[in-house]
N, C-alpha and C. Protein backbone atom coordinates (compact mmCIF):
# COMPACT_ATOMS: atom_id res chain seq x y z
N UNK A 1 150.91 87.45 134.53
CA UNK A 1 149.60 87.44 135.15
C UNK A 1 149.70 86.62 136.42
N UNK A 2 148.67 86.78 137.89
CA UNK A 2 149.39 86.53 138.40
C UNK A 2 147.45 86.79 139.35
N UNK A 3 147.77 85.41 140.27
CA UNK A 3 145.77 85.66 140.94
C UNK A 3 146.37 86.26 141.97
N UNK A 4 145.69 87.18 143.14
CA UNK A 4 145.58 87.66 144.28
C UNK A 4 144.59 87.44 144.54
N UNK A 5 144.82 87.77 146.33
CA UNK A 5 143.78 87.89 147.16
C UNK A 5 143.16 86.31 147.47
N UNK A 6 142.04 86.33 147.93
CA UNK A 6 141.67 84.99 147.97
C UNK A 6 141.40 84.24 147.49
N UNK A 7 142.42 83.19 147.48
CA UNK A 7 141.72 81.98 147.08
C UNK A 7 140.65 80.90 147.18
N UNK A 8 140.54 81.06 148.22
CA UNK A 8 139.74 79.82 149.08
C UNK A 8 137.85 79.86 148.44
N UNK A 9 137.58 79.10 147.85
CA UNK A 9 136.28 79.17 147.40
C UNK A 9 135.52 78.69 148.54
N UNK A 10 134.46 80.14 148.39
CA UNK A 10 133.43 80.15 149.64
C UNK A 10 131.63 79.33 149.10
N UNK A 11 131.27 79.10 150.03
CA UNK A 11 129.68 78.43 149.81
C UNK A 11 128.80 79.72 150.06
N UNK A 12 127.98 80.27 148.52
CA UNK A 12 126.86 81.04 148.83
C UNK A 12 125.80 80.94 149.94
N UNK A 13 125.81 81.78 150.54
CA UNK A 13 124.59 81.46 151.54
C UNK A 13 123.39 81.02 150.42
N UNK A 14 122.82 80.14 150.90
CA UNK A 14 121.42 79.74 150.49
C UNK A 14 122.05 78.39 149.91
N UNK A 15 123.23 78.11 149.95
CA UNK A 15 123.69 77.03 149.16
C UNK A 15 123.87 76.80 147.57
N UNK A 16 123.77 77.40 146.84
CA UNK A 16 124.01 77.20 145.36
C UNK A 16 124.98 77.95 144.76
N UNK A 17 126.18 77.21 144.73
CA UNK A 17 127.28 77.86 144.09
C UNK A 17 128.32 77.64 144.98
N UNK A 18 129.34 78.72 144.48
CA UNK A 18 130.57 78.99 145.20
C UNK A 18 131.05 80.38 144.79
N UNK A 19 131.74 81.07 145.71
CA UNK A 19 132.27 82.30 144.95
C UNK A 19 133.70 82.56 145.83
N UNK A 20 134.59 83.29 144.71
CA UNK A 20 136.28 83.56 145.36
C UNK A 20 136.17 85.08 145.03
N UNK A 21 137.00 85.30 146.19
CA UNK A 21 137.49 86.92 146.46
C UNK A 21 138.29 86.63 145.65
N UNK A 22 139.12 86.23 144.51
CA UNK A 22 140.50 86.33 144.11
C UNK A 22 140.00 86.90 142.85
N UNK A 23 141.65 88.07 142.43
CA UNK A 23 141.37 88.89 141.67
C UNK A 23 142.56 88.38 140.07
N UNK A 24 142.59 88.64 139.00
CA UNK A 24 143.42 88.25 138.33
C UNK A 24 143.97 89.86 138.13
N UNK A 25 145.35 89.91 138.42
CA UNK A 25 146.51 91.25 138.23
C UNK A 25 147.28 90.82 137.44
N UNK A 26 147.39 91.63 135.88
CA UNK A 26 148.37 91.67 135.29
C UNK A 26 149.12 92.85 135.05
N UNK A 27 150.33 92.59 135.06
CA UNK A 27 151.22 93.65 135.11
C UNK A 27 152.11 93.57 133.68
N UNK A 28 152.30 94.90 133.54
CA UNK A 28 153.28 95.04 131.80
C UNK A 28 154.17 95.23 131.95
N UNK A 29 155.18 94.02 131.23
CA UNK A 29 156.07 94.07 131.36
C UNK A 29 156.81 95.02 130.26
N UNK A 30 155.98 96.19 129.29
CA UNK A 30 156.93 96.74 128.46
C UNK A 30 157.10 98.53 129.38
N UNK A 31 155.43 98.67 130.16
CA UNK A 31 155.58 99.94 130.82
C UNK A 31 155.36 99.93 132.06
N UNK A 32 156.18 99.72 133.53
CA UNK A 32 156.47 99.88 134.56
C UNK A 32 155.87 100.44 134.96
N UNK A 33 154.97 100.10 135.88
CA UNK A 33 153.79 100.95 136.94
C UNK A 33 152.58 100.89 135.92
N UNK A 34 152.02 100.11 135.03
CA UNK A 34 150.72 99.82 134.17
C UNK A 34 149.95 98.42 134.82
N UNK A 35 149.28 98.44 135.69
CA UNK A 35 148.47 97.28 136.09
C UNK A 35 147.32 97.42 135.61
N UNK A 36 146.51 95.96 135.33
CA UNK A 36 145.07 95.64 134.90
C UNK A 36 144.74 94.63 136.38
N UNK A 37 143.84 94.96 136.86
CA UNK A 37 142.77 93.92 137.79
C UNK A 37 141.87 93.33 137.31
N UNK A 38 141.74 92.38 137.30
CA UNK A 38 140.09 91.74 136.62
C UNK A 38 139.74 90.84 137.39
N UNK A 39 138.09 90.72 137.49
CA UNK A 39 137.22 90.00 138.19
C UNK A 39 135.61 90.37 138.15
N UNK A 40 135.26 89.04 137.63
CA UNK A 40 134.42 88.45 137.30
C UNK A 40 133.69 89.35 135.96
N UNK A 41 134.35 89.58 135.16
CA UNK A 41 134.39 89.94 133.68
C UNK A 41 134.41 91.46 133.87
N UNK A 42 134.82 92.30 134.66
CA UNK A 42 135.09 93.67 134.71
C UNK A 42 136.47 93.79 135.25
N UNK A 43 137.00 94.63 134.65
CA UNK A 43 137.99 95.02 135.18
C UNK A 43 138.15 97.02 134.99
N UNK A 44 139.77 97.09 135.78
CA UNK A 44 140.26 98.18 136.30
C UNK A 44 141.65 98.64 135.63
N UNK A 45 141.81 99.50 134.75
CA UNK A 45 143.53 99.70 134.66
C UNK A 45 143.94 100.69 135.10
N UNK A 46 145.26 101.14 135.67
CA UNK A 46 145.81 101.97 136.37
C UNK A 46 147.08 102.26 135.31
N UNK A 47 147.86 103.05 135.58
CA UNK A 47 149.11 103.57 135.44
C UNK A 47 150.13 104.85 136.23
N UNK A 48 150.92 104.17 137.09
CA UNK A 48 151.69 104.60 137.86
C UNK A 48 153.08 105.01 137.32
N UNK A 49 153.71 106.40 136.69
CA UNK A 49 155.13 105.62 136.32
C UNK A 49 155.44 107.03 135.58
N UNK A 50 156.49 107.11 134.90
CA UNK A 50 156.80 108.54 134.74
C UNK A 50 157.52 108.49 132.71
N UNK A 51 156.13 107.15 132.20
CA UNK A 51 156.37 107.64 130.85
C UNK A 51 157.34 106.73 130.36
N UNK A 52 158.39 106.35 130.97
CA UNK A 52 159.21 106.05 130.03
C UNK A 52 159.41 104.56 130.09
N UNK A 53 159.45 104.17 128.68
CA UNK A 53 159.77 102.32 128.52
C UNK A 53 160.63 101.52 129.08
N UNK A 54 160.52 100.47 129.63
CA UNK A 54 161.18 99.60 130.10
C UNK A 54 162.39 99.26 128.85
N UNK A 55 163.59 99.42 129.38
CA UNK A 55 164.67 99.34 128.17
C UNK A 55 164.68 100.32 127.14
N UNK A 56 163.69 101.46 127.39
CA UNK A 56 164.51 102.78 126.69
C UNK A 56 165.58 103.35 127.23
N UNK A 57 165.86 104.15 126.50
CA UNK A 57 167.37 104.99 127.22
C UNK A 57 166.78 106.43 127.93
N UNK A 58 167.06 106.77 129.07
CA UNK A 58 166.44 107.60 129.31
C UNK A 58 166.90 108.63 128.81
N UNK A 59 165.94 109.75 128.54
CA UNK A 59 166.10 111.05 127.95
C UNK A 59 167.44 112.39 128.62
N UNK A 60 168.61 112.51 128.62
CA UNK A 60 169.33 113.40 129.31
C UNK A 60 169.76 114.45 128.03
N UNK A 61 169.30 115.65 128.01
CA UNK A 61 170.11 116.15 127.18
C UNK A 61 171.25 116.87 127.08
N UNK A 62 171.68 116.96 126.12
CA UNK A 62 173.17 117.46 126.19
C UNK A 62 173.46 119.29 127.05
N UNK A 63 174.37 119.52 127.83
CA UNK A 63 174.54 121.10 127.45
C UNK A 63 174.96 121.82 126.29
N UNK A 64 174.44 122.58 126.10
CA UNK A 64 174.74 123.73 124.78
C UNK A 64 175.81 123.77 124.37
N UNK A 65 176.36 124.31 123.35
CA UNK A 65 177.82 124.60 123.10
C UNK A 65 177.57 126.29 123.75
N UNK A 66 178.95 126.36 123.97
CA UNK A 66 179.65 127.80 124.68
C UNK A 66 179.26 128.77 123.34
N UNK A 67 178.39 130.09 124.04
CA UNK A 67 178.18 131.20 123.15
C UNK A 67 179.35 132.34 122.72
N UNK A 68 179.60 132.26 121.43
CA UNK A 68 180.54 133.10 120.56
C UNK A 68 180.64 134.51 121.56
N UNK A 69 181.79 134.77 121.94
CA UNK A 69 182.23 136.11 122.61
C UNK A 69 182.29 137.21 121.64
N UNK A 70 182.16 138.32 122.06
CA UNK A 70 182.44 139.61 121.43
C UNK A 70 183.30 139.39 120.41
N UNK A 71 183.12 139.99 119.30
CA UNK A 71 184.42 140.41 118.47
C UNK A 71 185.23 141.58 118.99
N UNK A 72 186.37 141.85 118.69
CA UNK A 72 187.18 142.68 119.05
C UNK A 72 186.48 143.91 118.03
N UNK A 73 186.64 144.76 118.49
CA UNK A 73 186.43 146.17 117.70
C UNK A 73 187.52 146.77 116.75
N UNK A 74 186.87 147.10 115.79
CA UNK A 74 187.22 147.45 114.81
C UNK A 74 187.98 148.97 114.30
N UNK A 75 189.41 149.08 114.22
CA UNK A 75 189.34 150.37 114.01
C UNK A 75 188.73 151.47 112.94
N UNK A 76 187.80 152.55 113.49
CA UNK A 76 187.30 153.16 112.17
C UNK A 76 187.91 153.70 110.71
N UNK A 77 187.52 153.14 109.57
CA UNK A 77 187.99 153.76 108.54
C UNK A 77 186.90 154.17 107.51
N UNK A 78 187.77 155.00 106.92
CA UNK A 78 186.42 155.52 105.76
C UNK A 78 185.46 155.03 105.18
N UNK A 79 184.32 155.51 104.77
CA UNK A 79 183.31 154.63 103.95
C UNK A 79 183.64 154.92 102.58
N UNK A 80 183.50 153.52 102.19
CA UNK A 80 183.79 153.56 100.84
C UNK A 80 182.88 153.93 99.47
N UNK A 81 182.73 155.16 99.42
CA UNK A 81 182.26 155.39 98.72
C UNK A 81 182.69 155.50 97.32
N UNK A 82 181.89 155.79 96.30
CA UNK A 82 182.25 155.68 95.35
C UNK A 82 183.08 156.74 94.47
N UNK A 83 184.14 157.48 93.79
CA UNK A 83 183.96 158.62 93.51
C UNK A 83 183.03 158.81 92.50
N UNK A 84 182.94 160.48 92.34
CA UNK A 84 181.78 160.73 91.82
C UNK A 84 182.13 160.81 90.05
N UNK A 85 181.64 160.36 89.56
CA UNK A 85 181.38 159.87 87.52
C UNK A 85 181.46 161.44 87.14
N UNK A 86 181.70 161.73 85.69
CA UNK A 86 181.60 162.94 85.01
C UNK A 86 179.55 162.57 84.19
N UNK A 87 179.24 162.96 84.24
CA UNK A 87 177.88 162.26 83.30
C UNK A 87 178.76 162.64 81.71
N UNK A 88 178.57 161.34 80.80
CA UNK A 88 178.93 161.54 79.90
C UNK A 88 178.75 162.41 79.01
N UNK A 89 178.93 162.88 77.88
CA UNK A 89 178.76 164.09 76.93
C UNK A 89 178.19 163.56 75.97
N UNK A 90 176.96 164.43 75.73
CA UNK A 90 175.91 164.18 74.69
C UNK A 90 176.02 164.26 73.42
N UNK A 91 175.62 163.84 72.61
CA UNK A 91 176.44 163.12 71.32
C UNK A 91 175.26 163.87 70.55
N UNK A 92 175.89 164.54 69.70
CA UNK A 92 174.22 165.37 68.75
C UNK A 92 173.77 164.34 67.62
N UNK A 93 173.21 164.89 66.23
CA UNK A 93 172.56 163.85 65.45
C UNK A 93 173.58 163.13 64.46
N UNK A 94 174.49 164.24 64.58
CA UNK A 94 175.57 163.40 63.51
C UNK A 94 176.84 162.86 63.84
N UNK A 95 176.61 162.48 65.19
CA UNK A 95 177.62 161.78 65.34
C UNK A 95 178.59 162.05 66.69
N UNK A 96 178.72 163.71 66.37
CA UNK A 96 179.73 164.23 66.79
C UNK A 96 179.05 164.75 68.28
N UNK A 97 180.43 164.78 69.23
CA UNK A 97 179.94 165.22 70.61
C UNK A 97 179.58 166.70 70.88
N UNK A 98 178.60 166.84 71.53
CA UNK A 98 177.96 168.81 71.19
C UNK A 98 178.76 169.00 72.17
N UNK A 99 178.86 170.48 72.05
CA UNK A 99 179.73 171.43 72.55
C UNK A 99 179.48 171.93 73.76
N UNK A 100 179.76 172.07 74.85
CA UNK A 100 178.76 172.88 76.22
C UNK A 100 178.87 174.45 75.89
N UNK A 101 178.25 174.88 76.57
CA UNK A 101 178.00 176.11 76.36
C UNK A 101 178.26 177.04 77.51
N UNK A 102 178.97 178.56 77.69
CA UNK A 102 179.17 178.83 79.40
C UNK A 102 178.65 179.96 79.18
């Protein structure tokens, strides 16, 4: 904290009193470019400054990692399909497998 401006205490016209131009400026010491003015029980705050804390690290971020290239192409081969099943043979009531018929 820290007074400005004038000091010098002046004599009210008419004679009763005294009054000073001087202002009380405090400045923060945690965010750079944050001033308060005060005088005579009002004051003013400002902020000048681009955010970032006194003794933070400033923000840089990294570049990307390098994007995965093409795969090489593949030579074509068959689809694998399945071969095709016989459907099994139907089994009659007693047991035994029925007969087809042509």
């Amino acid at each position: 904290m820290k007074v400005s401006g004038d000091l010098q205490p002046y004599n009210k016209i008419g004679g009763e009193g005294t009054v000073s131009y001087a202002v009380n400026v405090i400045s923060s010491n945690r965010w750079p470019g944050a001033v308060t003015v005060a005088k005579g029980g009002q004051y003013c705050s400002i902020y000048v400054g681009d955010t970032v804390k006194r003794g933070d690290a400033f923000f840089n971020p990294t570049e990307p990692p390098q994007v995965c290239s093409e795969p090489a192409d593949q030579v074509e081969q068959p689809e694998p399909q399945g071969k095709e099943e016989e459907p099994p043979k139907e089994e009659g009531m007693d047991g035994e497998a029925a007969e087809e018929e042509e």
